[in-house]
C-alpha atoms as a PDB file:
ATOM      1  CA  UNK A   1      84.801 115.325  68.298  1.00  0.00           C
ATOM      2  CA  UNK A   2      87.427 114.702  70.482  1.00  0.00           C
ATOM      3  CA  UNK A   3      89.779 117.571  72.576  1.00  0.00           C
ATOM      4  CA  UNK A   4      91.000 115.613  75.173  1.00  0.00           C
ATOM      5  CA  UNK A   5      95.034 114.138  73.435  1.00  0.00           C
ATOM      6  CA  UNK A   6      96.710 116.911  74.957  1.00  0.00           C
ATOM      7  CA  UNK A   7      94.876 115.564  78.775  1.00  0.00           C
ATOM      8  CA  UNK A   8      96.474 112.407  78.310  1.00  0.00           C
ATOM      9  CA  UNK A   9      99.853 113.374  77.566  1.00  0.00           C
ATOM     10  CA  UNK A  10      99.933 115.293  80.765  1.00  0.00           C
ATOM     11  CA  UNK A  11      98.082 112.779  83.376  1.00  0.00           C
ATOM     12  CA  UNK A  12     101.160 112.665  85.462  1.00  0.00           C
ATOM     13  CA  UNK A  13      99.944 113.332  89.025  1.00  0.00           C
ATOM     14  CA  UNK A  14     102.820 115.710  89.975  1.00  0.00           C
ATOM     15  CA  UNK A  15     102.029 117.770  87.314  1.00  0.00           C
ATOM     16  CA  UNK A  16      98.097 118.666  87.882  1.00  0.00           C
ATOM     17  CA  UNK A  17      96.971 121.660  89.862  1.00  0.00           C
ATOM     18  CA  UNK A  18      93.901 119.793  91.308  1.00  0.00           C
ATOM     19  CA  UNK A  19      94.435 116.757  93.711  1.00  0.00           C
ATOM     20  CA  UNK A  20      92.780 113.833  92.669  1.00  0.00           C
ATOM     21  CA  UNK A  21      92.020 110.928  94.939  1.00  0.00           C
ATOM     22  CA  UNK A  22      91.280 107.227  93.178  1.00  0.00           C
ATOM     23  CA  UNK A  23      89.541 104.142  93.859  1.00  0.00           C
ATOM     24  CA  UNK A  24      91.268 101.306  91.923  1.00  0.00           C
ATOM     25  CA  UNK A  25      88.800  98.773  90.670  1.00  0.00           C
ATOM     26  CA  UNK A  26      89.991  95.214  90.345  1.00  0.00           C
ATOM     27  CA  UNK A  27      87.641  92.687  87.900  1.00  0.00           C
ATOM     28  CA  UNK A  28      89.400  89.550  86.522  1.00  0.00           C
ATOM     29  CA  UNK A  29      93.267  90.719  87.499  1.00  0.00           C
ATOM     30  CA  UNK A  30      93.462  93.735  85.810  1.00  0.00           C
ATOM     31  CA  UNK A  31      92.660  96.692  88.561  1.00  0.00           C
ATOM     32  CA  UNK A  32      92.180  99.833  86.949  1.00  0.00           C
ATOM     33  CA  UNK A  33      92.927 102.682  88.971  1.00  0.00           C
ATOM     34  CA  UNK A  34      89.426 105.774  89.124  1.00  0.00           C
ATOM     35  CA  UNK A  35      90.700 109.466  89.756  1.00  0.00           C
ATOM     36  CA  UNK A  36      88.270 111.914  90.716  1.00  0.00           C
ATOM     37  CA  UNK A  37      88.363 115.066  92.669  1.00  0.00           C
ATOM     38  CA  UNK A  38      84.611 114.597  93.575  1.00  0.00           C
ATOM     39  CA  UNK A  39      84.557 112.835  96.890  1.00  0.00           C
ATOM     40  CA  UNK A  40      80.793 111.555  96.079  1.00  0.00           C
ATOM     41  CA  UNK A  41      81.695 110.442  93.120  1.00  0.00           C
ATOM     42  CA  UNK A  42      84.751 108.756  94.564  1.00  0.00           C
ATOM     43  CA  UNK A  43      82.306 107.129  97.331  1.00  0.00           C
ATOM     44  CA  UNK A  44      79.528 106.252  94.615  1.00  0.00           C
ATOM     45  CA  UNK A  45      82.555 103.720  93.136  1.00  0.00           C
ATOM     46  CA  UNK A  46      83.035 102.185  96.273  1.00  0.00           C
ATOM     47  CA  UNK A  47      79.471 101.454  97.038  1.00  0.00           C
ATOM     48  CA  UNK A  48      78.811 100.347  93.474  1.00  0.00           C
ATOM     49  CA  UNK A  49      82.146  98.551  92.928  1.00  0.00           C
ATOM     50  CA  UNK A  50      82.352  97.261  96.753  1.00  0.00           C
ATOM     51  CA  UNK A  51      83.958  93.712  96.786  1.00  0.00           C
ATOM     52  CA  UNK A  52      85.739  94.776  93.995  1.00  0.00           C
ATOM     53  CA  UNK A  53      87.848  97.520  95.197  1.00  0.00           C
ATOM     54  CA  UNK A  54      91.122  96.639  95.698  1.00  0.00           C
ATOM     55  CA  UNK A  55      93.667  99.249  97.048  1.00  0.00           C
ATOM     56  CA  UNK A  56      96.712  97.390  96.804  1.00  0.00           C
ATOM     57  CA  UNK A  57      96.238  96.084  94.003  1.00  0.00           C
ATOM     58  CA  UNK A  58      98.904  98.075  90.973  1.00  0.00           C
ATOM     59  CA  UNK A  59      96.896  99.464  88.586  1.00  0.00           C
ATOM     60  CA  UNK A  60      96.862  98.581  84.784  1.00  0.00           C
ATOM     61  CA  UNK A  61      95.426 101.646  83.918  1.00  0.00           C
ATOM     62  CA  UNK A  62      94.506 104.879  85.308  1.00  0.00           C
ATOM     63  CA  UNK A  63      91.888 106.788  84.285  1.00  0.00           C
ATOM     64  CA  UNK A  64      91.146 110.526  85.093  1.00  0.00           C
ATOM     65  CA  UNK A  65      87.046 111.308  85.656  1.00  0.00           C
ATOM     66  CA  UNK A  66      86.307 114.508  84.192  1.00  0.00           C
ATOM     67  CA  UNK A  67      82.686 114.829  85.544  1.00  0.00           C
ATOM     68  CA  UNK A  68      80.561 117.312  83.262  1.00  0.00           C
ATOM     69  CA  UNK A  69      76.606 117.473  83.129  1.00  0.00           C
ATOM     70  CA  UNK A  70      74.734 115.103  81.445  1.00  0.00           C
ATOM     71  CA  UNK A  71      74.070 116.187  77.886  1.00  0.00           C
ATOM     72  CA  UNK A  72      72.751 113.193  75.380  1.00  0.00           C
ATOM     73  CA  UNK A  73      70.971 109.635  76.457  1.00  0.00           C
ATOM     74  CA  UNK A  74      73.089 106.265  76.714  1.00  0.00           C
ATOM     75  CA  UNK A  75      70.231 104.780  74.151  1.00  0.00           C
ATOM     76  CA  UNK A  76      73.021 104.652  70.761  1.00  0.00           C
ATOM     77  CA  UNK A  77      75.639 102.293  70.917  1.00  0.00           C
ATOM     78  CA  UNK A  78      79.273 102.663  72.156  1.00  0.00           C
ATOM     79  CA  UNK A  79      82.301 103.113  69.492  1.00  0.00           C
ATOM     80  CA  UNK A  80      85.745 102.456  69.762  1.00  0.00           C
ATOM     81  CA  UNK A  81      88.678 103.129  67.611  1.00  0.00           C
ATOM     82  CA  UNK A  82      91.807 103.842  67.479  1.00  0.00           C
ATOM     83  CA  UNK A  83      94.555 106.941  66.169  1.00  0.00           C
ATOM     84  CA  UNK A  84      97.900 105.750  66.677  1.00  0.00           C
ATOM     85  CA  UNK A  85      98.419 104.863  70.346  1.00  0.00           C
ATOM     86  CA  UNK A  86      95.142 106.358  71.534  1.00  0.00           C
ATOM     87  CA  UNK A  87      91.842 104.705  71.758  1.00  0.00           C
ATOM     88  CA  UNK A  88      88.856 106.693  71.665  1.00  0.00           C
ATOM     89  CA  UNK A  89      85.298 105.857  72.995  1.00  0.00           C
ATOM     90  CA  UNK A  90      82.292 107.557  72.612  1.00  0.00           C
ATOM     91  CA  UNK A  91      78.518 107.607  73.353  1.00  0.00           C
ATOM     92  CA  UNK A  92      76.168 109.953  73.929  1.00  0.00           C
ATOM     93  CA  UNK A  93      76.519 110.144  77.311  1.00  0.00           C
ATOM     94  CA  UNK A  94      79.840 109.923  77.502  1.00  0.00           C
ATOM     95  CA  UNK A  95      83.559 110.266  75.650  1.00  0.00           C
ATOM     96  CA  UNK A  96      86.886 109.050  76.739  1.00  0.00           C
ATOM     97  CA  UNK A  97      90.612 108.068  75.306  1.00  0.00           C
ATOM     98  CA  UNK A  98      93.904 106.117  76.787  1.00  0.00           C
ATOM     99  CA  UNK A  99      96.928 105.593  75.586  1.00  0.00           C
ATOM    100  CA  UNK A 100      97.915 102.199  74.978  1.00  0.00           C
ATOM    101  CA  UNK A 101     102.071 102.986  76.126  1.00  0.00           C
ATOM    102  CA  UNK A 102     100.845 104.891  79.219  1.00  0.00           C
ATOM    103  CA  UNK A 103      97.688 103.550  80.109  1.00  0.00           C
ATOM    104  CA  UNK A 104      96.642 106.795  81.075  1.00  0.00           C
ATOM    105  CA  UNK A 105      93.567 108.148  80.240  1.00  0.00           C
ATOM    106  CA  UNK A 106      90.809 110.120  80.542  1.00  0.00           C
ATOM    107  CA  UNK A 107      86.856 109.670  81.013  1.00  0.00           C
ATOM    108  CA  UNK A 108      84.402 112.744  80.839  1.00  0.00           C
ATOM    109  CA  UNK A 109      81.199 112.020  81.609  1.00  0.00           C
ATOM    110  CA  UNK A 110      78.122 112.767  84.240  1.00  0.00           C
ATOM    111  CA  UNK A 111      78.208 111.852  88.125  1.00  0.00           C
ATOM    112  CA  UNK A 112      76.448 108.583  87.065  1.00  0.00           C
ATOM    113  CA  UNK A 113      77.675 104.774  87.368  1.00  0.00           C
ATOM    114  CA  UNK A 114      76.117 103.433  83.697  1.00  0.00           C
ATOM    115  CA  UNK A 115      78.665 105.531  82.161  1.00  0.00           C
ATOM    116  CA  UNK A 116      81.144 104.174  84.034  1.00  0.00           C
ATOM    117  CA  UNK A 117      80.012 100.935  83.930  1.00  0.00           C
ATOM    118  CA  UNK A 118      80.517 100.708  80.415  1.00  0.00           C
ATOM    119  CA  UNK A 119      83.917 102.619  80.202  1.00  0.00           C
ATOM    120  CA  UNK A 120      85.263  99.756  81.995  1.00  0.00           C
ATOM    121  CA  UNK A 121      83.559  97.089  79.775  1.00  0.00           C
ATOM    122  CA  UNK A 122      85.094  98.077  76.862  1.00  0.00           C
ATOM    123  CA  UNK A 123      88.477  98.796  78.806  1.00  0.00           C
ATOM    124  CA  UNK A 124      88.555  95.649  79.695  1.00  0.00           C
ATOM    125  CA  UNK A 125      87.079  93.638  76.225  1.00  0.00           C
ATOM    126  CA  UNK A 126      90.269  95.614  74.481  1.00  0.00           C
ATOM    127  CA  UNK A 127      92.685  94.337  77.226  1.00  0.00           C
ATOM    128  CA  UNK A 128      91.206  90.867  77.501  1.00  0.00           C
ATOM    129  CA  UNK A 129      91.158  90.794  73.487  1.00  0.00           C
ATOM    130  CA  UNK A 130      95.223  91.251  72.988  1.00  0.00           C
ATOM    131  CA  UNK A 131      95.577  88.219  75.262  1.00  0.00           C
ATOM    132  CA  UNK A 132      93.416  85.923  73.871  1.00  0.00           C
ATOM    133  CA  UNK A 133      90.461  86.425  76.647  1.00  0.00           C
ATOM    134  CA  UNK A 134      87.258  87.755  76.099  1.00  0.00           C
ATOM    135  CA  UNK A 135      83.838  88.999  77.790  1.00  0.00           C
ATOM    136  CA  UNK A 136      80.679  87.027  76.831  1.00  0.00           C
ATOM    137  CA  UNK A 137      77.297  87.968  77.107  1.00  0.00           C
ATOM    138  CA  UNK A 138      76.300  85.044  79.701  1.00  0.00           C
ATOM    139  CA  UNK A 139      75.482  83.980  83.453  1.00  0.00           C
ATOM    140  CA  UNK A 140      78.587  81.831  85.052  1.00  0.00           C
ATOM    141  CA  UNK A 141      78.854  80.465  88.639  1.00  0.00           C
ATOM    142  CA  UNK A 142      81.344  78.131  90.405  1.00  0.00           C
ATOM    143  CA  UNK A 143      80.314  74.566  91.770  1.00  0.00           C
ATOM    144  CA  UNK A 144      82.868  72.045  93.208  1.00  0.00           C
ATOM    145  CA  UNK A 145      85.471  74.406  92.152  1.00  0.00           C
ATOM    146  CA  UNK A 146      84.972  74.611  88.497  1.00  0.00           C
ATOM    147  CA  UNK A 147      83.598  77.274  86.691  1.00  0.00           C
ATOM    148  CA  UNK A 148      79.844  76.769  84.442  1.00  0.00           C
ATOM    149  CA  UNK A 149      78.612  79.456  81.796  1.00  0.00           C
ATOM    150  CA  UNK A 150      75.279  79.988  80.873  1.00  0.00           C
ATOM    151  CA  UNK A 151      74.550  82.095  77.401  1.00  0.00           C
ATOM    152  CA  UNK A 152      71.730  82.238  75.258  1.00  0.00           C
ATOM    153  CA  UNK A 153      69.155  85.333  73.847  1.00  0.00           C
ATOM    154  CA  UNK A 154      67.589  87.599  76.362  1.00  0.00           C
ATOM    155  CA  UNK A 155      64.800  85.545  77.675  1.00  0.00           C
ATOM    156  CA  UNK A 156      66.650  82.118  77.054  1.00  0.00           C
ATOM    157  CA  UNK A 157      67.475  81.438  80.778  1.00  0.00           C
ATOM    158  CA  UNK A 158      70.474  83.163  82.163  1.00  0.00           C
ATOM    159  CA  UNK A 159      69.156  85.059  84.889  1.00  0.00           C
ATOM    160  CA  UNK A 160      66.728  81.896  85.511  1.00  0.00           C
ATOM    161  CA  UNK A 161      69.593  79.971  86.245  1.00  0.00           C
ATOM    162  CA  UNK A 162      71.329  82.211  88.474  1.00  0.00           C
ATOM    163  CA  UNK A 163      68.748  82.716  90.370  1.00  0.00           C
ATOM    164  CA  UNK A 164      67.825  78.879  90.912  1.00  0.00           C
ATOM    165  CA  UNK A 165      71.721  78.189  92.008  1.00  0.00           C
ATOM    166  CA  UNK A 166      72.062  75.620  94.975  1.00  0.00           C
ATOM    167  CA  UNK A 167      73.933  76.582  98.323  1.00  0.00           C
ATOM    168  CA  UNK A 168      76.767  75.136  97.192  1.00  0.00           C
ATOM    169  CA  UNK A 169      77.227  77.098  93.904  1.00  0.00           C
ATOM    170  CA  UNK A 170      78.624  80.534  93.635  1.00  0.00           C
ATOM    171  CA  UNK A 171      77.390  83.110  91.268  1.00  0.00           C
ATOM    172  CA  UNK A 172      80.108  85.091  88.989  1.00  0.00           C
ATOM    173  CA  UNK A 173      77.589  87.117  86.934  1.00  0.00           C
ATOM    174  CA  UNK A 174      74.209  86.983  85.900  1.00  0.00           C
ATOM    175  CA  UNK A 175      74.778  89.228  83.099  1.00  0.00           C
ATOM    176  CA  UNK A 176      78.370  89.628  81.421  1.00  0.00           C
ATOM    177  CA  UNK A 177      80.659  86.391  81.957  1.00  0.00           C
ATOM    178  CA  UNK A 178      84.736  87.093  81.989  1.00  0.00           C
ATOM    179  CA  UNK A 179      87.273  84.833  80.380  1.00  0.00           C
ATOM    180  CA  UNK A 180      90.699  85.139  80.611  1.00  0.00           C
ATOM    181  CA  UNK A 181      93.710  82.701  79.470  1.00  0.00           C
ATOM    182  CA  UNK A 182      96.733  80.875  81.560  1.00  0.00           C
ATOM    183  CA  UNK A 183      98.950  78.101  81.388  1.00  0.00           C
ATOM    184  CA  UNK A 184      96.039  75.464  82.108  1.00  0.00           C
ATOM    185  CA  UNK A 185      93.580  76.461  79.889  1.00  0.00           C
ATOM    186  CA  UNK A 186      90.901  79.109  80.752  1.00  0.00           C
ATOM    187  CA  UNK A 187      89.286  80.693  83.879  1.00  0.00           C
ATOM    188  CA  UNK A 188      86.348  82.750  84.526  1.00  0.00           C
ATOM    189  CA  UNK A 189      86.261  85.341  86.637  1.00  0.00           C
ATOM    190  CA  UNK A 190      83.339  87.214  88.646  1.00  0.00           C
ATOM    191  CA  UNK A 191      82.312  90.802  87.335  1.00  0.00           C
ATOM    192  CA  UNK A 192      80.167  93.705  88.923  1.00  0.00           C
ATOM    193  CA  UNK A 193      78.074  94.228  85.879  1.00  0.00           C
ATOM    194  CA  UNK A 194      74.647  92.910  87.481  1.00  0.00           C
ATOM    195  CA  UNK A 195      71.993  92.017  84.880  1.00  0.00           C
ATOM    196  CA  UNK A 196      68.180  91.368  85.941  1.00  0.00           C
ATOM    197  CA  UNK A 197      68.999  89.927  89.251  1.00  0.00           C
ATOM    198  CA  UNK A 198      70.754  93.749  90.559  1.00  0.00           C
ATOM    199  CA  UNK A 199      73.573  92.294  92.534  1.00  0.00           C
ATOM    200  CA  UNK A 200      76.837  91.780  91.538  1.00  0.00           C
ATOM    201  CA  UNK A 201      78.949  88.762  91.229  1.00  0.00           C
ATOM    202  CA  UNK A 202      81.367  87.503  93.634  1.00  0.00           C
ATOM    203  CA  UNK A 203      85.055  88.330  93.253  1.00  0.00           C
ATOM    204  CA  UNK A 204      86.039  84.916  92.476  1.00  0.00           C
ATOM    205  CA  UNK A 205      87.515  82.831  89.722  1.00  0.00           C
ATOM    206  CA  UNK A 206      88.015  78.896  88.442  1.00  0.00           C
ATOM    207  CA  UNK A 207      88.827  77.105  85.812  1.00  0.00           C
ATOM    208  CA  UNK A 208      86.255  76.958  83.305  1.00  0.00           C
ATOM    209  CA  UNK A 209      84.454  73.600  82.746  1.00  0.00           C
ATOM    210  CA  UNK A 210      82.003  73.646  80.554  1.00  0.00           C
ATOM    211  CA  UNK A 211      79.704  76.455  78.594  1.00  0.00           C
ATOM    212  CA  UNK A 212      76.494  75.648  77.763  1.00  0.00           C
ATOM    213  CA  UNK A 213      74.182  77.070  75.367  1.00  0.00           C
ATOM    214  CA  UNK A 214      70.383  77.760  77.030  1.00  0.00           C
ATOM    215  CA  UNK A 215      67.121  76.219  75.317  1.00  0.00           C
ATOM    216  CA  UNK A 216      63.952  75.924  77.315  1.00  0.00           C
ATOM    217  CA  UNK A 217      62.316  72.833  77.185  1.00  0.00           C
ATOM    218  CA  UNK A 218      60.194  69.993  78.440  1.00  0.00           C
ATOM    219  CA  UNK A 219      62.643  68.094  80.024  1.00  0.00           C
ATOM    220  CA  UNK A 220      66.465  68.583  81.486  1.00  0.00           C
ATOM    221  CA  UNK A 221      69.406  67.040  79.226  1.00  0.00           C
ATOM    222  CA  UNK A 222      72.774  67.934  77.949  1.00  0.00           C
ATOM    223  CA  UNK A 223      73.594  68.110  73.622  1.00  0.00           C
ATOM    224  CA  UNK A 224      76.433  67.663  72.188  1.00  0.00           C
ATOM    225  CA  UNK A 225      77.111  70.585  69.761  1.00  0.00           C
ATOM    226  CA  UNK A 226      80.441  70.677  66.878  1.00  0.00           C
ATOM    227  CA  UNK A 227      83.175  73.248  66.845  1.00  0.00           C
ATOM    228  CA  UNK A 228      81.810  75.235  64.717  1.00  0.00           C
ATOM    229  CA  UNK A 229      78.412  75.400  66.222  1.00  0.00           C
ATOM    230  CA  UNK A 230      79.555  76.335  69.642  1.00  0.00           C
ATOM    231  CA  UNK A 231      81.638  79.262  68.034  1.00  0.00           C
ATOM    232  CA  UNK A 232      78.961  80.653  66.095  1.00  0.00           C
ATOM    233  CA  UNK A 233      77.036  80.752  69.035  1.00  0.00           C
ATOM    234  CA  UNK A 234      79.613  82.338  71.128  1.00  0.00           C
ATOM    235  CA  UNK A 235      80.373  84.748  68.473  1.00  0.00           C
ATOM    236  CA  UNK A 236      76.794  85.740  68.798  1.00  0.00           C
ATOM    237  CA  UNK A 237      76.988  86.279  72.218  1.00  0.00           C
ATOM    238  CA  UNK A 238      80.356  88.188  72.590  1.00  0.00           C
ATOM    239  CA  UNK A 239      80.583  91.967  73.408  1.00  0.00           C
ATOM    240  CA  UNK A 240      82.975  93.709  71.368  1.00  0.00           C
ATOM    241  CA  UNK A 241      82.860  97.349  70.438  1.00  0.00           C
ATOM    242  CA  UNK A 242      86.071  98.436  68.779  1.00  0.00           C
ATOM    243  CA  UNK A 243      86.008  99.056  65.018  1.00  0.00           C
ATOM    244  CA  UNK A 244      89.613  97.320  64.449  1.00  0.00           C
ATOM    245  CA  UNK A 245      89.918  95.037  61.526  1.00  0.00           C
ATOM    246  CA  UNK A 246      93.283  93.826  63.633  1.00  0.00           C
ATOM    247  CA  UNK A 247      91.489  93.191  66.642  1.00  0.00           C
ATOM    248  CA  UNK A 248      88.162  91.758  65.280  1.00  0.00           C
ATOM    249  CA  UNK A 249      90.415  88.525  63.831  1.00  0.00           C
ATOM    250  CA  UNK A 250      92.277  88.685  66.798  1.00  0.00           C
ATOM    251  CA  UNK A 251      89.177  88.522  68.962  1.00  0.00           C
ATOM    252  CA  UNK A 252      87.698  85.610  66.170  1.00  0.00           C
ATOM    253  CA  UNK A 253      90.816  83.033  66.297  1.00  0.00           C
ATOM    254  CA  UNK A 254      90.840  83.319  70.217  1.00  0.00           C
ATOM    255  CA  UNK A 255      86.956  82.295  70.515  1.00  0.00           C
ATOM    256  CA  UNK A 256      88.166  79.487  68.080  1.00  0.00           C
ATOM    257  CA  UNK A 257      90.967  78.263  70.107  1.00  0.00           C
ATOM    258  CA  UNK A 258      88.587  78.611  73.327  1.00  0.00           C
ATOM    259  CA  UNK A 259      85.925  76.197  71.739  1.00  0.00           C
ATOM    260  CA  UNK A 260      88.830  73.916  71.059  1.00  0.00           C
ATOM    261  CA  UNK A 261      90.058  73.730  74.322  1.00  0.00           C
ATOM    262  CA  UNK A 262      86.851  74.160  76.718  1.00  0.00           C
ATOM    263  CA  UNK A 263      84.125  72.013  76.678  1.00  0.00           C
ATOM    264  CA  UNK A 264      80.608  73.383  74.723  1.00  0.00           C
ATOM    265  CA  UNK A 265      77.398  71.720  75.026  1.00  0.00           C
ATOM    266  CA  UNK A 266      73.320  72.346  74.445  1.00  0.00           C
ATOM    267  CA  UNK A 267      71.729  73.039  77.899  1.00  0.00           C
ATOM    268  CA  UNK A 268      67.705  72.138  77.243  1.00  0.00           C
ATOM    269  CA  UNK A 269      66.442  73.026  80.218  1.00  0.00           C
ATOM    270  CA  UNK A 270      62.892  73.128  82.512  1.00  0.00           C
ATOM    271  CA  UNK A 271      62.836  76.572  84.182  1.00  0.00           C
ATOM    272  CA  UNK A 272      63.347  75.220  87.946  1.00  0.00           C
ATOM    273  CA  UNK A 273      65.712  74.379  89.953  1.00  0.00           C
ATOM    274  CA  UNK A 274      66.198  70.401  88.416  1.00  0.00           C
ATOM    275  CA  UNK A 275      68.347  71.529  85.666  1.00  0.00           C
ATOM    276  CA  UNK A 276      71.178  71.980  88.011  1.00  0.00           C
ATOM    277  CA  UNK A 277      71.196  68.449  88.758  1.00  0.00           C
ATOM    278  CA  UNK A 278      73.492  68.019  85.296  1.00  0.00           C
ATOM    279  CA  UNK A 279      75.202  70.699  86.138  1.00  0.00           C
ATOM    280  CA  UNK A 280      78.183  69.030  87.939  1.00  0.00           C
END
């Protein structure tokens, strides 16, 4: 299934026969570094990547893009495991492995970005996952310098509520929010991973405030919801793909410190712009 061990032992840049030119990528602190010998390719991460790029920035990890024509659909799920130091990733459209002492890796796949795209989700839901951070599937903006998530079901209100942000509130994501621990609690951070609204987020951060959980309604007001309710919603919502019994409780206790430190409440909501009014 998987040829490509012997590529990642030998990513070392002085010892490849091809030059390979990179675009490093930077979403929530941890810039990954794109190699390519394709110049379109290389341009096509820029575009799609933009305020993200970050040259200076050192990467985390470096991954090699093997481009190759498309073969199978991106319609089955992703899988990720792990053999010793190496993870391995595969969907149809796409197969790649890193090593978790090098961070070197390597990513075959077709000249397109949805490929790409979610290479670097999973990279980064396995490197936000050993630190106690996660990605959830949710909207978040920034307003008054504070950071507000927005989850729910497909259809319960996330895009509706980035798209109804005031002036004064900066959208993160519409689609896949970004969480990530420090010495004050927890911040979220903007992504590129555009949802329904097609535009990425902006390449910002704050400290998180409150998450609420999305229910249409007839009026605007804020529930209270327990613990344990507002993690078995977030569990819900989280995107994890690796098939790692280690990592899976790893990924559980740190959703159950988050909901013990950050602030989780019901969000029933009128689909207009009023319902930011509580959102303060």
């Amino acid at each position: 299934m998987f040829a490509m061990s012997a590529a990642v032992r030998g990513l070392d840049a002085n010892n490849r026969s091809d030059v390979r030119a990179g675009v490093t990528v930077d979403i929530g602190g941890i810039p990954i570094l794109l190699r390519s010998s394709d110049a379109d390719f290389r341009s096509m991460i820029e575009q799609r990547y933009s305020s993200f790029v970050n040259p200076a920035a050192l990467p985390a990890y470096t991954f090699d893009i093997d481009l190759r024509s498309a073969s199978h659909g991106s319609d089955d799920d992703a899988i990720a495991f792990t053999r010793g130091s190496t993870w391995f990733v595969q969907r149809g459209d796409f197969q790649a492995e890193w090593d978790v002492r090098s961070r070197h890796g390597v990513v075959r796949q077709s000249a397109n970005p949805y490929s790409l795209d979610t290479v670097l989700r999973i990279t980064h839901s396995l490197a936000l996952a050993a630190e106690g951070g996660f990605l959830l599937h949710a909207a978040s903006a920034v307003r008054n310098g504070l950071a507000f998530v927005f989850a729910g079901v497909s259809g319960a209100g996330k895009t509706t509520m980035s798209r109804l942000a005031p002036p004064d509130a900066t959208v993160l994501t519409d689609e896949i929010s970004y969480f990530r621990r420090d010495e004050h609690g927890y911040r979220a951070y903007g992504t590129p991973f555009a949802g329904e609204l097609a535009r990425i987020g902006a390449n910002v951060s704050a400290p998180i405030e409150t998450v609420f959980l999305l229910e249409k309604g007839p009026e605007n007001r804020i529930e209270a919801v327990s613990e344990i309710t507002a993690a078995r919603a977030l569990l819900r919502h989280l995107l994890f793909f690796a098939n790692d019994g280690e990592l899976v409780t790893h990924v559980f206790d740190s959703v159950l410190n988050f909901v013990r430190h950050v602030h989780v409440a019901k969000l029933i909501f009128t689909p207009d712009a009023r319902a930011w009014e509580l959102v303060r």
